[in-house]
PDB file of N, CA and C in Angstrom:
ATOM      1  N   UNK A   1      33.394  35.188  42.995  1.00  0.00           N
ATOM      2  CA  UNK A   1      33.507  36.346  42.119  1.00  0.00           C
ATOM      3  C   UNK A   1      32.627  37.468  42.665  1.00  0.00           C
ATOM      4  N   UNK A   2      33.071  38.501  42.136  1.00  0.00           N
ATOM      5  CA  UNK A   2      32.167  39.560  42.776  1.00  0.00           C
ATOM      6  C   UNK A   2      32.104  41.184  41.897  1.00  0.00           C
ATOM      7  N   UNK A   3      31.209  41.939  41.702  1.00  0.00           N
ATOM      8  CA  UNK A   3      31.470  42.977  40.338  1.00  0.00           C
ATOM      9  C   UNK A   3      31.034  44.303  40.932  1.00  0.00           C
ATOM     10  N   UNK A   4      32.297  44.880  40.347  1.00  0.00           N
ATOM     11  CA  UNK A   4      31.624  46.541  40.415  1.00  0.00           C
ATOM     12  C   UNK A   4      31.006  46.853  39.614  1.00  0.00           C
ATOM     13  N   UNK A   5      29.439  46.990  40.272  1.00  0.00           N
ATOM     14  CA  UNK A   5      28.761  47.960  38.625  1.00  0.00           C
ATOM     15  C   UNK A   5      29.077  49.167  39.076  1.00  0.00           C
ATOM     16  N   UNK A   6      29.130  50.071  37.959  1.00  0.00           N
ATOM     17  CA  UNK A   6      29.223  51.227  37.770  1.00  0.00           C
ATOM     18  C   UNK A   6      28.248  52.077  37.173  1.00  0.00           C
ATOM     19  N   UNK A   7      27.645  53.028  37.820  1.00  0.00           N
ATOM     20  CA  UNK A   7      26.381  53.622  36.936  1.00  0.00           C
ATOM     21  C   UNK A   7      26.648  55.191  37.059  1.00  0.00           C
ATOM     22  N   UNK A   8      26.266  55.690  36.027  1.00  0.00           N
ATOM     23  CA  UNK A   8      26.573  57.192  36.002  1.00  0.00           C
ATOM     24  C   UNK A   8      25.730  57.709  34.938  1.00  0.00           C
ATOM     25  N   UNK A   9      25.527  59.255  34.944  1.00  0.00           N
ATOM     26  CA  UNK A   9      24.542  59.829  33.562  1.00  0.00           C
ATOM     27  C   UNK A   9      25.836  60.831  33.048  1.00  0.00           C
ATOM     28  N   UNK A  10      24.609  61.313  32.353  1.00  0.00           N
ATOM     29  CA  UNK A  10      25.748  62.533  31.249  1.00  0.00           C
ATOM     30  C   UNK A  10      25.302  63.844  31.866  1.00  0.00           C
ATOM     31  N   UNK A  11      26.567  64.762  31.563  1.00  0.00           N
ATOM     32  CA  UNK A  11      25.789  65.769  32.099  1.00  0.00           C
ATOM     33  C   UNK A  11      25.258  66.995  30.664  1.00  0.00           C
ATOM     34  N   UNK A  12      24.512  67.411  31.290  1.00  0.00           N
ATOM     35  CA  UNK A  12      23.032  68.594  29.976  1.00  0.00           C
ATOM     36  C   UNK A  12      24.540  69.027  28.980  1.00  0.00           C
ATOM     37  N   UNK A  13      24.227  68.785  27.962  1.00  0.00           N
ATOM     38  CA  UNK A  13      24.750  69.350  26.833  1.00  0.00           C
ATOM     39  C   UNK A  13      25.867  68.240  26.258  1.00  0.00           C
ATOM     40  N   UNK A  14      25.697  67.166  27.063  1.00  0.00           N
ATOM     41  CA  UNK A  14      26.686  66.356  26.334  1.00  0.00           C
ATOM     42  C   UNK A  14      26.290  65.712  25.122  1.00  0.00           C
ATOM     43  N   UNK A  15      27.073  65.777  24.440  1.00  0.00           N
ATOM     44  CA  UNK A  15      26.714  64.962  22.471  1.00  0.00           C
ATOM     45  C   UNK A  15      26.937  63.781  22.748  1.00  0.00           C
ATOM     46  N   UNK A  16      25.819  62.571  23.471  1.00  0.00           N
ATOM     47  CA  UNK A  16      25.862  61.340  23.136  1.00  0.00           C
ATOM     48  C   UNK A  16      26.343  60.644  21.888  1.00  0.00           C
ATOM     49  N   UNK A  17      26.674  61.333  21.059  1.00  0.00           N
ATOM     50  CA  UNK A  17      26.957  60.265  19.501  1.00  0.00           C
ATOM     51  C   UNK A  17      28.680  60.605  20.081  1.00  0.00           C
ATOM     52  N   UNK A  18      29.027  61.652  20.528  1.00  0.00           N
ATOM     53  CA  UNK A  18      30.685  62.002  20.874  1.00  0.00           C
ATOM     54  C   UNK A  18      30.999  61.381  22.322  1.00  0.00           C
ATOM     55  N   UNK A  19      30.303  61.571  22.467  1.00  0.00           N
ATOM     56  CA  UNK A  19      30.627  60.544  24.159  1.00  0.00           C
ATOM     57  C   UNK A  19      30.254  58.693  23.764  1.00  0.00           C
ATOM     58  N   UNK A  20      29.519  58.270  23.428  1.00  0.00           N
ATOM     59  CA  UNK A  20      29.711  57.089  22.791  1.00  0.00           C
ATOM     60  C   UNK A  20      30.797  56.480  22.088  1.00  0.00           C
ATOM     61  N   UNK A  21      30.917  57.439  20.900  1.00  0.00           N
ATOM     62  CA  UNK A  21      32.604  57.293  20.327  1.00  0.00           C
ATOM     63  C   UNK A  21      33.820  57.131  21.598  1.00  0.00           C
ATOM     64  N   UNK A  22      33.503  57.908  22.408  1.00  0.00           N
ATOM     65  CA  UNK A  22      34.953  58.148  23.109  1.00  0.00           C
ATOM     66  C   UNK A  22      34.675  56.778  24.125  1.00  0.00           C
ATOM     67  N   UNK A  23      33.629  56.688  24.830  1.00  0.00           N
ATOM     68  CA  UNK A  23      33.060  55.392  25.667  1.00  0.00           C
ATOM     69  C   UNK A  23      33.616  54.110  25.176  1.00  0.00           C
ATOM     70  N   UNK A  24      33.299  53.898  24.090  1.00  0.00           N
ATOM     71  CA  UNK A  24      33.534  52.504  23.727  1.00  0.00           C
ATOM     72  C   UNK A  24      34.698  52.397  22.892  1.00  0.00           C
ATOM     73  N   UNK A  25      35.428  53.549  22.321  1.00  0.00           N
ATOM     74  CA  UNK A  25      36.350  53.449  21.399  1.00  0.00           C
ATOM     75  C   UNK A  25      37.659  53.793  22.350  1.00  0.00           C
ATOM     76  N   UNK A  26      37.505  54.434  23.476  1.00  0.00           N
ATOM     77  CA  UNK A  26      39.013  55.039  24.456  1.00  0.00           C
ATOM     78  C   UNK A  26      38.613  54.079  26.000  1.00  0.00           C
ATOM     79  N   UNK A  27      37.785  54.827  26.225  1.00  0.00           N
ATOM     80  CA  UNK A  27      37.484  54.425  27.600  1.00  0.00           C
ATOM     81  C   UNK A  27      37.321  53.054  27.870  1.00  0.00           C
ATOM     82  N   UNK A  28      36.842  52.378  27.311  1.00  0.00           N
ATOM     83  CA  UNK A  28      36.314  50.786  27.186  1.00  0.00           C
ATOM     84  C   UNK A  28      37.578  49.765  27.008  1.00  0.00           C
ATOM     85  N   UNK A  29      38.468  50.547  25.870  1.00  0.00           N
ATOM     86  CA  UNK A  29      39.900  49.663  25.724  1.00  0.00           C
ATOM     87  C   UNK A  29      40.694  49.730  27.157  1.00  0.00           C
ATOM     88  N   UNK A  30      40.803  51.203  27.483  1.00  0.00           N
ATOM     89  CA  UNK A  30      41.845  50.919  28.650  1.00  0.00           C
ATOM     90  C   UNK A  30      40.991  50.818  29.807  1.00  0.00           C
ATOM     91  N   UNK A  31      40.158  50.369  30.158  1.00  0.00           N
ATOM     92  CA  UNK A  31      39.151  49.703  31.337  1.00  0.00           C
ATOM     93  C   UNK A  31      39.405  48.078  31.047  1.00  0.00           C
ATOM     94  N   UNK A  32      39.297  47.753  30.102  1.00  0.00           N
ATOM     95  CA  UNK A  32      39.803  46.324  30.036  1.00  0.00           C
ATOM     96  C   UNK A  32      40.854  45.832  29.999  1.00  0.00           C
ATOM     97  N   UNK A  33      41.894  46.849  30.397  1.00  0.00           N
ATOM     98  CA  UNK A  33      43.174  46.846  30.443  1.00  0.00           C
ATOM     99  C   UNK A  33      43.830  46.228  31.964  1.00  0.00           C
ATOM    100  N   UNK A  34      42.579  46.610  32.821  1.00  0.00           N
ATOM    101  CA  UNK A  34      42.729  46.397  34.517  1.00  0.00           C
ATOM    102  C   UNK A  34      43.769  45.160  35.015  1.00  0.00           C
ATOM    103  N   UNK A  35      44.105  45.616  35.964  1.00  0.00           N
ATOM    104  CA  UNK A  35      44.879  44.005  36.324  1.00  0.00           C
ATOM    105  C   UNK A  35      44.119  43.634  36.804  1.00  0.00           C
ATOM    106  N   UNK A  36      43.631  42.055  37.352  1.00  0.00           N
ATOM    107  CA  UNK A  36      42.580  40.913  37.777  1.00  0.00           C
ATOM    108  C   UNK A  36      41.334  41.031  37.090  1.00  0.00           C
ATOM    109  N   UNK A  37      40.991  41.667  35.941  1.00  0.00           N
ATOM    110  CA  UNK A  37      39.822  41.890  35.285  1.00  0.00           C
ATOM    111  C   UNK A  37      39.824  40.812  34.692  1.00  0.00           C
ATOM    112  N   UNK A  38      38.331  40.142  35.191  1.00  0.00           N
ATOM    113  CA  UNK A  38      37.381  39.021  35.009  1.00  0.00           C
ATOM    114  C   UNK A  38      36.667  38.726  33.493  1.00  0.00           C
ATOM    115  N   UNK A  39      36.161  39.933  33.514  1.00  0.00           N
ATOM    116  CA  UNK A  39      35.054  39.870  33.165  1.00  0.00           C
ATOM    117  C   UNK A  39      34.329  40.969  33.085  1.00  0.00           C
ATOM    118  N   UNK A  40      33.884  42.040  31.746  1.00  0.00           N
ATOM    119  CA  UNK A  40      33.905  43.142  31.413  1.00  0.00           C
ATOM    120  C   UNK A  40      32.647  43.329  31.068  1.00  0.00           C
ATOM    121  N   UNK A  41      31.212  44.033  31.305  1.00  0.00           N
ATOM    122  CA  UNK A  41      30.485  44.677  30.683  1.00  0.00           C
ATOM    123  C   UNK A  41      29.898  45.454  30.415  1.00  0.00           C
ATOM    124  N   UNK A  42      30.061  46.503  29.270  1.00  0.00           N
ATOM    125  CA  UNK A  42      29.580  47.741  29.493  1.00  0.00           C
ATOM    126  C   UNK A  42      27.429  47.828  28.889  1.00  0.00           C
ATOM    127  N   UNK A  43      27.296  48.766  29.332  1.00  0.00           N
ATOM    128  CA  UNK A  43      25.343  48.737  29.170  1.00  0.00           C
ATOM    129  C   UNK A  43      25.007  50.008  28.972  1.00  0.00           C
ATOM    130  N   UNK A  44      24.214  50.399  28.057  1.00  0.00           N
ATOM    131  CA  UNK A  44      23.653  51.404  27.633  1.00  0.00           C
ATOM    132  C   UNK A  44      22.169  51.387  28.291  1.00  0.00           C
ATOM    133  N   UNK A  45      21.657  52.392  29.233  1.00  0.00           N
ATOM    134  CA  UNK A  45      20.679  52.022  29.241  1.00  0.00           C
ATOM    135  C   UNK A  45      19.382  51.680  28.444  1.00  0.00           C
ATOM    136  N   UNK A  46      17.913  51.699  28.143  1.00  0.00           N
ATOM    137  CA  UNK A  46      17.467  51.683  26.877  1.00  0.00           C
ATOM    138  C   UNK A  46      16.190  51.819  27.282  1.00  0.00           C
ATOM    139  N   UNK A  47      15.847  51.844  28.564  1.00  0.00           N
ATOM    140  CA  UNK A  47      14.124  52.161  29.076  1.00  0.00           C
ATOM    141  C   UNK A  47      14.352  51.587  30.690  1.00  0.00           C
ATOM    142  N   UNK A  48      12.815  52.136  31.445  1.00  0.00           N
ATOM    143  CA  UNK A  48      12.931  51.675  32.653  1.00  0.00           C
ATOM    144  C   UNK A  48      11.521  51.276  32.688  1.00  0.00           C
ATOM    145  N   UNK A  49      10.829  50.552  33.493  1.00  0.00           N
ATOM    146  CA  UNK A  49       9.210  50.503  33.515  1.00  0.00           C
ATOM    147  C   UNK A  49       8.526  51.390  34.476  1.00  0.00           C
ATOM    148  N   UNK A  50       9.608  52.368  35.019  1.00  0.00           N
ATOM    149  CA  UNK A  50       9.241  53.137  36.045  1.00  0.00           C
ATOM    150  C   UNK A  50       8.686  54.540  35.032  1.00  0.00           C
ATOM    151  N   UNK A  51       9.568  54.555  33.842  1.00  0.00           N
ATOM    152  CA  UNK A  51       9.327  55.470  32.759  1.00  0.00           C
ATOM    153  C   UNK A  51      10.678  56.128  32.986  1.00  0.00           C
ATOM    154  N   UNK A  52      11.306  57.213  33.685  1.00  0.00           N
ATOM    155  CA  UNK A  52      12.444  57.732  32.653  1.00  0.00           C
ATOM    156  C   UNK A  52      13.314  56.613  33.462  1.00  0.00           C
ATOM    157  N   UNK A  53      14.642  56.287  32.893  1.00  0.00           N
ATOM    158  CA  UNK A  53      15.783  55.330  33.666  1.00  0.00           C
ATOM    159  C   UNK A  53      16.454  56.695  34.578  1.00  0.00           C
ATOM    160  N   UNK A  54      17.042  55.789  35.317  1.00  0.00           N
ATOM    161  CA  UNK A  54      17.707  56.659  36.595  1.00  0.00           C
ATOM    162  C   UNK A  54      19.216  56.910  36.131  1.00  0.00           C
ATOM    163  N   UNK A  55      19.811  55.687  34.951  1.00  0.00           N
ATOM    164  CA  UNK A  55      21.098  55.742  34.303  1.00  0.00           C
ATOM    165  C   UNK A  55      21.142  55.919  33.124  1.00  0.00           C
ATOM    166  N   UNK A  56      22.144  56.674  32.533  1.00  0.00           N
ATOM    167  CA  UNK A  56      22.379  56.356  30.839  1.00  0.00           C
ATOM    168  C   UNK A  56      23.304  55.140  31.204  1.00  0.00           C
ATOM    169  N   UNK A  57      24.133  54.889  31.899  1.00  0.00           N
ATOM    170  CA  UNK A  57      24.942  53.925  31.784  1.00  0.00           C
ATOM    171  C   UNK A  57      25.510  52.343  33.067  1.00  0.00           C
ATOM    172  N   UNK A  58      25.203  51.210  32.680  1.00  0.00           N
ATOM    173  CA  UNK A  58      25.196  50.430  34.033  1.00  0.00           C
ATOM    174  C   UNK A  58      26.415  49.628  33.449  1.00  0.00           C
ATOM    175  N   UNK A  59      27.621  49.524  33.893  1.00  0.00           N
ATOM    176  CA  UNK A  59      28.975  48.623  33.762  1.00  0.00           C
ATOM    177  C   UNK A  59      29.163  48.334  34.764  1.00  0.00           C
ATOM    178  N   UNK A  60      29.473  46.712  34.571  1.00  0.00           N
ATOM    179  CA  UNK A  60      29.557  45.554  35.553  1.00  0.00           C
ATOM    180  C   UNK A  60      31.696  44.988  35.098  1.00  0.00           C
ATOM    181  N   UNK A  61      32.166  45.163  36.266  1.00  0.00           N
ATOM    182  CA  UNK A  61      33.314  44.752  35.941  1.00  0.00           C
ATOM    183  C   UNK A  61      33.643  43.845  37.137  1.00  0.00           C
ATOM    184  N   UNK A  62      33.706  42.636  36.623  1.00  0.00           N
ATOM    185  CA  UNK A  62      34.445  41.529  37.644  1.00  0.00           C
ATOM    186  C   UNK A  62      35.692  41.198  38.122  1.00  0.00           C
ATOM    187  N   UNK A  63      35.657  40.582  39.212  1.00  0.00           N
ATOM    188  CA  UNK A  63      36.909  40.600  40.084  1.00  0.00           C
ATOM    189  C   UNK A  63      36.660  39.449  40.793  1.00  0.00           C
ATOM    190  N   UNK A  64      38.187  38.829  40.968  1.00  0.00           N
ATOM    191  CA  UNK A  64      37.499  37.285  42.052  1.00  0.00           C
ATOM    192  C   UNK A  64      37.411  37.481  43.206  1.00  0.00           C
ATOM    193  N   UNK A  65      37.255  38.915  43.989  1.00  0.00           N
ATOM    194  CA  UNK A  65      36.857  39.163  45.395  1.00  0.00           C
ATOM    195  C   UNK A  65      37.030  40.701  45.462  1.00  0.00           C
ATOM    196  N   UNK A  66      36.445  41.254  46.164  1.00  0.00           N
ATOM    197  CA  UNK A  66      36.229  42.768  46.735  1.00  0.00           C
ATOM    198  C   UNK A  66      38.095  43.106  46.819  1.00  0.00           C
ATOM    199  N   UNK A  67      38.592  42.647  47.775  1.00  0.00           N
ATOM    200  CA  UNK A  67      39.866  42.801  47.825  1.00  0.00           C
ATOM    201  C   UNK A  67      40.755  43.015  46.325  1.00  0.00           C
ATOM    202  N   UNK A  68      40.819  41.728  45.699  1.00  0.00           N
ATOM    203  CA  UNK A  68      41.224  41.889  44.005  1.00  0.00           C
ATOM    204  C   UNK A  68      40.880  43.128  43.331  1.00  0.00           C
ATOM    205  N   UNK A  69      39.342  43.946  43.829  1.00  0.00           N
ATOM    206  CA  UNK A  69      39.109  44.692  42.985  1.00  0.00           C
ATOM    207  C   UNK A  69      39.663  45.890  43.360  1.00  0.00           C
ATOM    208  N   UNK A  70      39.472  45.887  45.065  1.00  0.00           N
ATOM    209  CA  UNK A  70      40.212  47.213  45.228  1.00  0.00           C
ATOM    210  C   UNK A  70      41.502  47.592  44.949  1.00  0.00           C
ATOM    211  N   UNK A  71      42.084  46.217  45.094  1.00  0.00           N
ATOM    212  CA  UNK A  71      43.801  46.240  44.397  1.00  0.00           C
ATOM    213  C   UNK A  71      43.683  46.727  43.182  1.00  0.00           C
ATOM    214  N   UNK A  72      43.036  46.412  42.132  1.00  0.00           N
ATOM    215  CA  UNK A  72      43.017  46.813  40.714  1.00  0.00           C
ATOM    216  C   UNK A  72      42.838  47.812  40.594  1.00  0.00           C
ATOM    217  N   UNK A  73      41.707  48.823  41.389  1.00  0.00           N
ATOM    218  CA  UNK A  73      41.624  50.140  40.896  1.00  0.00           C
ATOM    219  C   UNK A  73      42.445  50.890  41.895  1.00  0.00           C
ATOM    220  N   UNK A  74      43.732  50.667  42.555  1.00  0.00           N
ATOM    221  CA  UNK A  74      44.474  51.262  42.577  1.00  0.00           C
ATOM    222  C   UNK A  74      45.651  51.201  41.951  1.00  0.00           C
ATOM    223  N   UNK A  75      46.047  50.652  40.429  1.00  0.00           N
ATOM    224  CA  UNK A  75      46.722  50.480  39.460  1.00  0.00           C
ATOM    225  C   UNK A  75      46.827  51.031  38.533  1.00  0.00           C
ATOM    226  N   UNK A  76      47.784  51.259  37.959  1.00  0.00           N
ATOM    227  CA  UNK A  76      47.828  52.742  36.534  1.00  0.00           C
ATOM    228  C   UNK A  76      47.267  52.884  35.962  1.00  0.00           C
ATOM    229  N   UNK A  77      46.487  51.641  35.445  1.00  0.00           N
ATOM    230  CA  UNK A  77      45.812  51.511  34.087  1.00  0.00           C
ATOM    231  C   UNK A  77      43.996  51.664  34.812  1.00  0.00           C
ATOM    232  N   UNK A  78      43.992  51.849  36.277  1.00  0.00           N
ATOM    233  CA  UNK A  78      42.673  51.906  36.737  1.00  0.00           C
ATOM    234  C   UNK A  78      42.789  53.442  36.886  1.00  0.00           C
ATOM    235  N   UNK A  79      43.954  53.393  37.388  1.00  0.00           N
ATOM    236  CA  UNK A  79      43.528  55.232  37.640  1.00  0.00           C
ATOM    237  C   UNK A  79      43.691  56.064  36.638  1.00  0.00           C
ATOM    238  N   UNK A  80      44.264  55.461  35.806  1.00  0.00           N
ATOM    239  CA  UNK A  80      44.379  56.485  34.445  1.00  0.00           C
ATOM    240  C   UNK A  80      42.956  56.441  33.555  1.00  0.00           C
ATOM    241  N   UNK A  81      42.245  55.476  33.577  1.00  0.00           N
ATOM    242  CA  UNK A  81      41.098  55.261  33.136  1.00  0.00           C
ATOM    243  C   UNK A  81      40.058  55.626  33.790  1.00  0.00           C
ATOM    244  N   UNK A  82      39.964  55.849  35.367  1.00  0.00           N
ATOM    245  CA  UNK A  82      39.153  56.586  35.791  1.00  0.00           C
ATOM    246  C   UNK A  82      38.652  57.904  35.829  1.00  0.00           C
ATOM    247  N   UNK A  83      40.299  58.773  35.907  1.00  0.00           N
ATOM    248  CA  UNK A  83      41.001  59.838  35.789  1.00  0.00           C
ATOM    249  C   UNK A  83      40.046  60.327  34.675  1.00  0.00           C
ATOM    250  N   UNK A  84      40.048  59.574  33.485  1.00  0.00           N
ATOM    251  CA  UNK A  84      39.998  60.293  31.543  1.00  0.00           C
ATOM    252  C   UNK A  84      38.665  60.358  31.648  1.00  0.00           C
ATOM    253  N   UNK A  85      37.761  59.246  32.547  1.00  0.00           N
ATOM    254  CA  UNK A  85      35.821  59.494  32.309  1.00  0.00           C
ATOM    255  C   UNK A  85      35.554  60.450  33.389  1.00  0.00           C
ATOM    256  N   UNK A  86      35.905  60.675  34.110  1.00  0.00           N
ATOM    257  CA  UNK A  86      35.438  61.217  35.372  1.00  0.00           C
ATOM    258  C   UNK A  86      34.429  62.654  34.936  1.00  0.00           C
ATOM    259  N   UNK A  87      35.591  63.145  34.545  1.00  0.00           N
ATOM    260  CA  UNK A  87      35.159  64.609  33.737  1.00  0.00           C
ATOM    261  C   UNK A  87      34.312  64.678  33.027  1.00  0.00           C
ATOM    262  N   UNK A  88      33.876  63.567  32.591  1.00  0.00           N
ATOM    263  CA  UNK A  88      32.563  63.452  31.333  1.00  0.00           C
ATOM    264  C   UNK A  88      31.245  62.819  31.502  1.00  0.00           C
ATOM    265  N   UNK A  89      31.468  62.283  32.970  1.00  0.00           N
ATOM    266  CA  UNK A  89      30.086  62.144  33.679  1.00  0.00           C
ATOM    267  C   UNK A  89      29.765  62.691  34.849  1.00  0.00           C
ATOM    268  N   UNK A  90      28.248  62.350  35.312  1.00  0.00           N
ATOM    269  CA  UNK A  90      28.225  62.660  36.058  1.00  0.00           C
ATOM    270  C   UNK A  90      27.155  61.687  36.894  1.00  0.00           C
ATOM    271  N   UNK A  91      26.643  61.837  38.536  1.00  0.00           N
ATOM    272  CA  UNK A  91      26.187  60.771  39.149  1.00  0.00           C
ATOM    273  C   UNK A  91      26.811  59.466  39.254  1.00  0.00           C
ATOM    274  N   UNK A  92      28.266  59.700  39.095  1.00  0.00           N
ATOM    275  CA  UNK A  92      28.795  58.126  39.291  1.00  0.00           C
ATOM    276  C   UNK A  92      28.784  57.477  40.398  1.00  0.00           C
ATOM    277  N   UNK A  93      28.171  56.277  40.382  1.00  0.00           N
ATOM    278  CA  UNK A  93      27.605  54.923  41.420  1.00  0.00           C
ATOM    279  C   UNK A  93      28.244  54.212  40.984  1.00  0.00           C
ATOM    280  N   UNK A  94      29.258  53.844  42.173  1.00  0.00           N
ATOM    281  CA  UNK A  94      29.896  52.030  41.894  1.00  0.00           C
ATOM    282  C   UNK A  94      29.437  51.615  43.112  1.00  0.00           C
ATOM    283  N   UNK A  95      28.834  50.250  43.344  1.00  0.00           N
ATOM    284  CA  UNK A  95      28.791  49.072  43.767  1.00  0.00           C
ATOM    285  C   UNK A  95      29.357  47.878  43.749  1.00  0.00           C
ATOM    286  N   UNK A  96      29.402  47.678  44.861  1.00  0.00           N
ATOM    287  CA  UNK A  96      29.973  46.056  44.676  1.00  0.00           C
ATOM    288  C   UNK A  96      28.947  44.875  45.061  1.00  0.00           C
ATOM    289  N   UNK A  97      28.733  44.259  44.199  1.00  0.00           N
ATOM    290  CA  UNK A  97      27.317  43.096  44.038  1.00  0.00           C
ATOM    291  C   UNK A  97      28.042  41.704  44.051  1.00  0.00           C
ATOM    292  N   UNK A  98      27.636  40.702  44.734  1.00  0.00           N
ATOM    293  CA  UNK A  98      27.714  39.454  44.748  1.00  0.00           C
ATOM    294  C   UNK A  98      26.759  38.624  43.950  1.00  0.00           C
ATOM    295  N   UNK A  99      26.818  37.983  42.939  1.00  0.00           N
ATOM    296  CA  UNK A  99      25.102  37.497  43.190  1.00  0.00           C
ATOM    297  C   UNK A  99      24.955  35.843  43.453  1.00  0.00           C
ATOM    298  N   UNK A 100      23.568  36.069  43.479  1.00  0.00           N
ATOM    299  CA  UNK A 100      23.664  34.529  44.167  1.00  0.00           C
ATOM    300  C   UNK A 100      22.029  34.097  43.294  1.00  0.00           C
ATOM    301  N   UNK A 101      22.273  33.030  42.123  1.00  0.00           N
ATOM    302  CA  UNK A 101      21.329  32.983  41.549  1.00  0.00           C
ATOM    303  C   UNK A 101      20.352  31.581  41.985  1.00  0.00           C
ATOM    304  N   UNK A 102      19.382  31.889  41.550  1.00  0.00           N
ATOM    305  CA  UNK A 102      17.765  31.380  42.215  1.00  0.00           C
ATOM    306  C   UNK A 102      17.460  30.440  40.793  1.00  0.00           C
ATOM    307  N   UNK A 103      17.532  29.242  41.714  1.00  0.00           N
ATOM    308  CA  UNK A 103      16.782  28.411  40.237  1.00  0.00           C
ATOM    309  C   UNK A 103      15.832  28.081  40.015  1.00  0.00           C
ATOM    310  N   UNK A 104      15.101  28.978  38.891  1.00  0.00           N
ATOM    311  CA  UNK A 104      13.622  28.411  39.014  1.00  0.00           C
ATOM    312  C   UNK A 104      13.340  26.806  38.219  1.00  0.00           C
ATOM    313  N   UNK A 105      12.433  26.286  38.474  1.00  0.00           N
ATOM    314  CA  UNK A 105      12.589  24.943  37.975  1.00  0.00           C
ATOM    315  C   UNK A 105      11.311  25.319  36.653  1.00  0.00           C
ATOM    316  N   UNK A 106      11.631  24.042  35.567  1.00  0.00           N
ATOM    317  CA  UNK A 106      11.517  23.998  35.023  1.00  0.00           C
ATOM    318  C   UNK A 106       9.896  23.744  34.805  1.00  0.00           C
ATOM    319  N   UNK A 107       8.813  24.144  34.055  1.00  0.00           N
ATOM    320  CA  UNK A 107       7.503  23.510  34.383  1.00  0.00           C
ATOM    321  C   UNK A 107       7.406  22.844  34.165  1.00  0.00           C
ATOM    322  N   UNK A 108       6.295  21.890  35.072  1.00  0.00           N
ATOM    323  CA  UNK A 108       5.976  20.551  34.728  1.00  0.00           C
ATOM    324  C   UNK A 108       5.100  20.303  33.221  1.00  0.00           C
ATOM    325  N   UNK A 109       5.826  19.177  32.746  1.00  0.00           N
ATOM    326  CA  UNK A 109       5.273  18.879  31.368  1.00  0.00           C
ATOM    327  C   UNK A 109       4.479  18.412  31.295  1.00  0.00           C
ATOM    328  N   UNK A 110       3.123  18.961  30.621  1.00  0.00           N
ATOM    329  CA  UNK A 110       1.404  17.926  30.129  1.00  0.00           C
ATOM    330  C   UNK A 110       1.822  16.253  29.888  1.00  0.00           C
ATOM    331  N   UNK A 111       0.676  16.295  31.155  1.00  0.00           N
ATOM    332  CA  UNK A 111       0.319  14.658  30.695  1.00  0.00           C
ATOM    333  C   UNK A 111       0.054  14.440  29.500  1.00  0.00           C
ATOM    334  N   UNK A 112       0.599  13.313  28.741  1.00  0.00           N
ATOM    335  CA  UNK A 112      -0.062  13.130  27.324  1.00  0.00           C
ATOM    336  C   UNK A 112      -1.596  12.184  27.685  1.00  0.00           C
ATOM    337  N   UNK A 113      -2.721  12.442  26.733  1.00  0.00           N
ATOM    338  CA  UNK A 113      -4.338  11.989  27.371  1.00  0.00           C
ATOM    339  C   UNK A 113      -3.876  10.645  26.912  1.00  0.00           C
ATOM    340  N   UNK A 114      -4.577   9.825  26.858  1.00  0.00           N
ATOM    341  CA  UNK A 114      -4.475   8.612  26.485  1.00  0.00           C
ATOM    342  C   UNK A 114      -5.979   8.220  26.103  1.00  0.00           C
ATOM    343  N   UNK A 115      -5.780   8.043  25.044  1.00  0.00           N
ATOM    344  CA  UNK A 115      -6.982   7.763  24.131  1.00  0.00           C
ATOM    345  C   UNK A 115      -6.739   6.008  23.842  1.00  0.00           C
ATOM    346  N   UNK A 116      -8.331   5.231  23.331  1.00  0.00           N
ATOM    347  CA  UNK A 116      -8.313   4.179  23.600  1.00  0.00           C
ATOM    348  C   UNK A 116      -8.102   3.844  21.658  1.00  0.00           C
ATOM    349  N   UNK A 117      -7.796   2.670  21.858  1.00  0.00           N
ATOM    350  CA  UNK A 117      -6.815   2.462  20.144  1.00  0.00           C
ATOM    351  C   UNK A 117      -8.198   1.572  19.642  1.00  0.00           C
ATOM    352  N   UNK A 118      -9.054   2.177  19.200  1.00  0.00           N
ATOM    353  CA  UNK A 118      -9.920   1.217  18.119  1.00  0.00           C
ATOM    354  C   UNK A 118     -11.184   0.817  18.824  1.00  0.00           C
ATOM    355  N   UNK A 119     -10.822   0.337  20.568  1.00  0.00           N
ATOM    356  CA  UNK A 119     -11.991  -0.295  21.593  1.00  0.00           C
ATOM    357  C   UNK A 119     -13.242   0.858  21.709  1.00  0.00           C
ATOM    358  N   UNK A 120     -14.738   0.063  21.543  1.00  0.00           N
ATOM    359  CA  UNK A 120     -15.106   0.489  21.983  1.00  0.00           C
ATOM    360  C   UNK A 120     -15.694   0.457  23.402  1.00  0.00           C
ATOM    361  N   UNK A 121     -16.146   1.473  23.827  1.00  0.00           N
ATOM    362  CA  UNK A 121     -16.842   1.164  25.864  1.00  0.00           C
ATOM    363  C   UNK A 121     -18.671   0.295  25.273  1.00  0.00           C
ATOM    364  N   UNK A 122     -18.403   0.111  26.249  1.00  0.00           N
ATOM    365  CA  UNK A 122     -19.538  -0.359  26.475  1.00  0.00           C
ATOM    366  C   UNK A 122     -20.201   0.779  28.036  1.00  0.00           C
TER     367      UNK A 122
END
């Protein structure tokens, strides 16, 4: 599997409460409309630890290979959906990410002490 994120901002004067509406209520339906679409998620950003975020917006859309995906977004329902946001953002970044996850193991669990039942030492 493999995903396009997509990251983009707004541009100065846009009404986030009206671009939200239209994001998740227009744009979001016919984005999940894609042919070979996996696996859909859209992200609001919400902070960075750098202090300001670099995105208002990070969407991850899956595909079972780079190829699949490029096929898809050359399909009606990709280009018509690209077509309708385009105009309403701006800085758009797509990537294509593989990932490959790292397992951290689990910590090792406390010895239980072992205390003596009643004996005393000498």
């Amino acid at each position: 599997m493999v995903k396009l994120v997509a990251m983009f901002n707004l541009p100065p004067g846009t009404d986030e409460a009206e671009f939200e509406k239209y994001f998740v209520r227009k744009h979001a339906r016919d984005a999940a409309k894609i042919p070979g679409l996996r696996r859909y998620l859209i992200g609001k950003v919400v902070g960075s630890p750098a202090g300001t975020p670099a995105w208002y917006r990070v969407n991850e859309l899956w595909f079972d290979s780079v190829k699949a995906a490029l096929k898809a977004f050359n399909s009606p329902e990709a280009v018509a959906a690209t077509n309708d946001l385009m105009p309403r953002v701006k800085d758009f970044t797509p990537v294509f990410v593989k990932d490959v996850e790292i397992k951290i193991p689990a910590p090792p669990k406390k010895a239980k002490s072992s205390k003596s039942k009643g004996g005393k030492r000498k």
